[in-house]
Protein backbone atom coordinates (compact mmCIF):
# COMPACT_ATOMS: atom_id res chain seq x y z
CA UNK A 1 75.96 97.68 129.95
CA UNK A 2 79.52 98.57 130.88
CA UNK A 3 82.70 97.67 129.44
CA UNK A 4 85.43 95.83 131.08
CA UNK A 5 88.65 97.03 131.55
CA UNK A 6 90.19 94.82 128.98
CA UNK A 7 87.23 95.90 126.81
CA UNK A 8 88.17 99.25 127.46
CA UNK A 9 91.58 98.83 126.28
CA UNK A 10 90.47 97.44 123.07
CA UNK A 11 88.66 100.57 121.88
CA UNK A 12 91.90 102.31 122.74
CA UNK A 13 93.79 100.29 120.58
CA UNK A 14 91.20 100.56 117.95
CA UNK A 15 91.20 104.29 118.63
CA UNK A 16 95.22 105.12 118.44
CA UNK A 17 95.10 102.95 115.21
CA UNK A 18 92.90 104.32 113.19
CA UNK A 19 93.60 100.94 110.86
CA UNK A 20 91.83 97.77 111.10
CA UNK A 21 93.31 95.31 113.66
CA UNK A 22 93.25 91.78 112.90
CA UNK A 23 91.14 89.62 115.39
CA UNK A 24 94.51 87.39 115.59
CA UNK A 25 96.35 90.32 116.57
CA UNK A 26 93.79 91.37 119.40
CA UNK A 27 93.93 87.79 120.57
CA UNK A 28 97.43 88.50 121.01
CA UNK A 29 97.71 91.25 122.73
CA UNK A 30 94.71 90.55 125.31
CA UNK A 31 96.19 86.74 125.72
CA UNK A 32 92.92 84.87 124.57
CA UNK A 33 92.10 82.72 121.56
CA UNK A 34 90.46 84.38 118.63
CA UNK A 35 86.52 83.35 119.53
CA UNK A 36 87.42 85.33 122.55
CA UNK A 37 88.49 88.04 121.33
CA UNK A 38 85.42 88.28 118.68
CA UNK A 39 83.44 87.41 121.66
CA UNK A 40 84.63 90.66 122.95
CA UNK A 41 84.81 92.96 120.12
CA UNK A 42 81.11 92.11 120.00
CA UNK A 43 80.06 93.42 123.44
CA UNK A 44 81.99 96.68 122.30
CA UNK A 45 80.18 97.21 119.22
CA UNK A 46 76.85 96.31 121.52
CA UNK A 47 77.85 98.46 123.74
CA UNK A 48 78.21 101.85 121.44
CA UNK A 49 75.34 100.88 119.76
CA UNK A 50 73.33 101.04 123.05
CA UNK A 51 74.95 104.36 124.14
CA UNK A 52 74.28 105.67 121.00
CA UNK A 53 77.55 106.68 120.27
CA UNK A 54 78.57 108.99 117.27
CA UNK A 55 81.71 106.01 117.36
CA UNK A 56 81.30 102.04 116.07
CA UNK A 57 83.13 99.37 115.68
CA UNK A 58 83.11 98.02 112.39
CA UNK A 59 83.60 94.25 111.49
CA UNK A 60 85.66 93.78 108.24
CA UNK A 61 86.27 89.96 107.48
CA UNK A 62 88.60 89.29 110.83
CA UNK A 63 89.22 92.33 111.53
CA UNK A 64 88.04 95.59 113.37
CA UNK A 65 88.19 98.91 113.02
CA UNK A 66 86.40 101.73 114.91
CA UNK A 67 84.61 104.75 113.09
CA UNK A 68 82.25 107.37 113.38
CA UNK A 69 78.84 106.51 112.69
CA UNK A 70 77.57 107.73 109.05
CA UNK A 71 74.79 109.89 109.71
CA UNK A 72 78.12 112.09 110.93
CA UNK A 73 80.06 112.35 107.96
CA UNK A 74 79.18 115.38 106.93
CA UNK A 75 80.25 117.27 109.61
CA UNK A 76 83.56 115.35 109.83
CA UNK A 77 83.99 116.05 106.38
CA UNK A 78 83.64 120.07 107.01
CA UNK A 79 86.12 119.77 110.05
CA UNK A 80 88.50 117.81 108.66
CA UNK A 81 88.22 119.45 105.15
CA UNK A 82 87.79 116.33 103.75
CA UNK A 83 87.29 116.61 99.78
CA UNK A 84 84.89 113.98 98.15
CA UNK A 85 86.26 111.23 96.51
CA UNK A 86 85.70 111.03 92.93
CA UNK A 87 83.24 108.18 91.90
CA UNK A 88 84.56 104.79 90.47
CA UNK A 89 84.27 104.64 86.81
CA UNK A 90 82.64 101.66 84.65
CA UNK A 91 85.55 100.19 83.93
CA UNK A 92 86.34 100.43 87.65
CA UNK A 93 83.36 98.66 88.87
CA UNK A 94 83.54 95.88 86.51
CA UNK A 95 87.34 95.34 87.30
CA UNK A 96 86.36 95.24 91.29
CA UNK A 97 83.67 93.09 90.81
CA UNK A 98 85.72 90.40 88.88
CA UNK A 99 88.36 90.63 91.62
CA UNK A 100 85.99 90.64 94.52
CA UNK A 101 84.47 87.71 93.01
CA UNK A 102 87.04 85.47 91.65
CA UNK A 103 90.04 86.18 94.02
CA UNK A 104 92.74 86.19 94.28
CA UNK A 105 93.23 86.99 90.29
CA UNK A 106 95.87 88.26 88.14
CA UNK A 107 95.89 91.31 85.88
CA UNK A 108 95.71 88.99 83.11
CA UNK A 109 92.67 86.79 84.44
CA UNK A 110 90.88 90.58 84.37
CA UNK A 111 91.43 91.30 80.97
CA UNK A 112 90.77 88.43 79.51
CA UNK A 113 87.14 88.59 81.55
CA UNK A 114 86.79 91.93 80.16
CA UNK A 115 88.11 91.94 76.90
CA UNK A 116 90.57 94.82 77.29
CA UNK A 117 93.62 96.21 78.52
CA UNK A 118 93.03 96.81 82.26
CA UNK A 119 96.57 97.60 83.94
CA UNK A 120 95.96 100.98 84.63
CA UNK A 121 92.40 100.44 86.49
CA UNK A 122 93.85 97.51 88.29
CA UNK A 123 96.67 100.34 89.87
CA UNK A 124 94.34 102.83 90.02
CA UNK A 125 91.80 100.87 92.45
CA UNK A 126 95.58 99.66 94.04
CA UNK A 127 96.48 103.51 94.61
CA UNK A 128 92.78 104.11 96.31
CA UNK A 129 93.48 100.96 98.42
CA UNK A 130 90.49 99.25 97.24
CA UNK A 131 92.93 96.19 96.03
CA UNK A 132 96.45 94.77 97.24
CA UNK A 133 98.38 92.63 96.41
CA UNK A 134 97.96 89.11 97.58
CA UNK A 135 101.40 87.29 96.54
CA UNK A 136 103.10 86.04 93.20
CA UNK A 137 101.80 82.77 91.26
CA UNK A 138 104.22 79.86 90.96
CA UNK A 139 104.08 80.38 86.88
CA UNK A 140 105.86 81.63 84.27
CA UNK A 141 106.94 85.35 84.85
CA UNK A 142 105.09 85.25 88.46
CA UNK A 143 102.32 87.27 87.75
CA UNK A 144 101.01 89.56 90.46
CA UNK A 145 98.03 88.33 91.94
CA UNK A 146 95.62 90.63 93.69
CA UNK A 147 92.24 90.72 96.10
CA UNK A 148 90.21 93.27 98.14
CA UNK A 149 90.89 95.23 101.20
CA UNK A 150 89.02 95.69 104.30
CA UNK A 151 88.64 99.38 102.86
CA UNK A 152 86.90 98.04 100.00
CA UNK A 153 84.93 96.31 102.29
CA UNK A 154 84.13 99.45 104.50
CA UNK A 155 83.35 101.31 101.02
CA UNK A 156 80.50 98.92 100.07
CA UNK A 157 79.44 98.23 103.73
CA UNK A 158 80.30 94.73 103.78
CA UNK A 159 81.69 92.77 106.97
CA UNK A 160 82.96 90.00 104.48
CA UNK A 161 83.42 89.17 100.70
CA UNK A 162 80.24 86.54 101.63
CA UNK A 163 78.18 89.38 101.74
CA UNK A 164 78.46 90.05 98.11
CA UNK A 165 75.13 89.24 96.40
CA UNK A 166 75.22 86.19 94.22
CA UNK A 167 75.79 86.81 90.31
CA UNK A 168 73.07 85.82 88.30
CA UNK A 169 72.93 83.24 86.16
CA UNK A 170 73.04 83.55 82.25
CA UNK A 171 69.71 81.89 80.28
CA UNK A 172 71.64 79.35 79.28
CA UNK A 173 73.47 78.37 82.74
CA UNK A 174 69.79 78.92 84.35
CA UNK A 175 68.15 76.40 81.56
CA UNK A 176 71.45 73.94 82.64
CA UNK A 177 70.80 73.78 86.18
CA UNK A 178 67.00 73.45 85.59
CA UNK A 179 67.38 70.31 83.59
CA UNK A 180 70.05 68.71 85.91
CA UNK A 181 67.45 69.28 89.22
CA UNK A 182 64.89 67.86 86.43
CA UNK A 183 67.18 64.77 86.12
CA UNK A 184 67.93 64.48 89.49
CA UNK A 185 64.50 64.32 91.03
CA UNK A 186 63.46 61.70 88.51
CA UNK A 187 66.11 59.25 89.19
């Protein structure tokens, strides 16, 4: 396989970036329609995975970003001097989960899902730029609302938030749904 020229100058804009690129923005710049320019961004990531190239092209909701492969990290992390990140606590988890879930949510939503103050973890998964902010709500004080990032999505190895495995259901929910499909088939 062999990339086109305009294919070509996608990885380079990929490349100087360093930053995901929305698909709308690609679209743009190559003067297509966004199917054509996932259409595209497709053959590229075929095309390093068939050269077996230490680079890919990552998918992150509608928008791409290229990246080394992982099975190089180490070494990039030696050459670049790159210290390990510190791992999420409990309390960090839960508050990404009930974002990644339910969003876009406020800071209040989160707390009153967990039971307990949750400001700071809400800025501190902000300042790691695993959540942004995704606008104000038309209500009283206009609360912040926020949602994931594509780096949240690159840290869990997710293309999309539909990736997310489904939450399971409580006994009680379970026993709910049971006896409504019970209803239901004997009507």
């Amino acid at each position: 396989m062999r990339l086109t020229k305009m294919e070509k100058a996608a990885v380079a804009v990929l490349f100087a970036s360093g930053e995901p690129i929305p698909v709308s923005r690609l679209a743009q710049v190559f003067d297509c329609d966004d199917a054509a320019a996932h259409w595209m961004m497709r053959r590229v990531m075929d095309y390093f995975d068939e050269e077996e190239s230490p680079l890919q092209v990552l998918r992150l909701d509608d928008q791409y970003q290229m990246s080394t492969r992982e099975e190089f990290q180490e070494a990039v992390k030696k050459a670049l001097e790159i210290k390990k990140s510190q791992p999420l606590s409990q309390a960090a988890m839960e508050v990404l989960a009930i974002v990644a879930y339910n969003q876009p949510v406020t800071k209040s939503f989160v707390e009153q899902i967990r039971g307990v103050d949750s400001s700071s973890t809400v800025n501190t998964l902000v300042e790691r730029g695993l959540l942004e902010e995704k606008g104000r709500l038309d209500l009283p004080g206009r609360p912040v609302s926020y949602g994931t990032t594509p780096h949240f999505l690159r840290s869990f190895g997710l293309t999309s938030i539909g990736e997310l495995p489904l939450v399971p259901q409580s006994g009680e929910e379970a026993e709910l749904e049971g006896q409504v499909r019970i209803e239901e088939t004997q009507s």
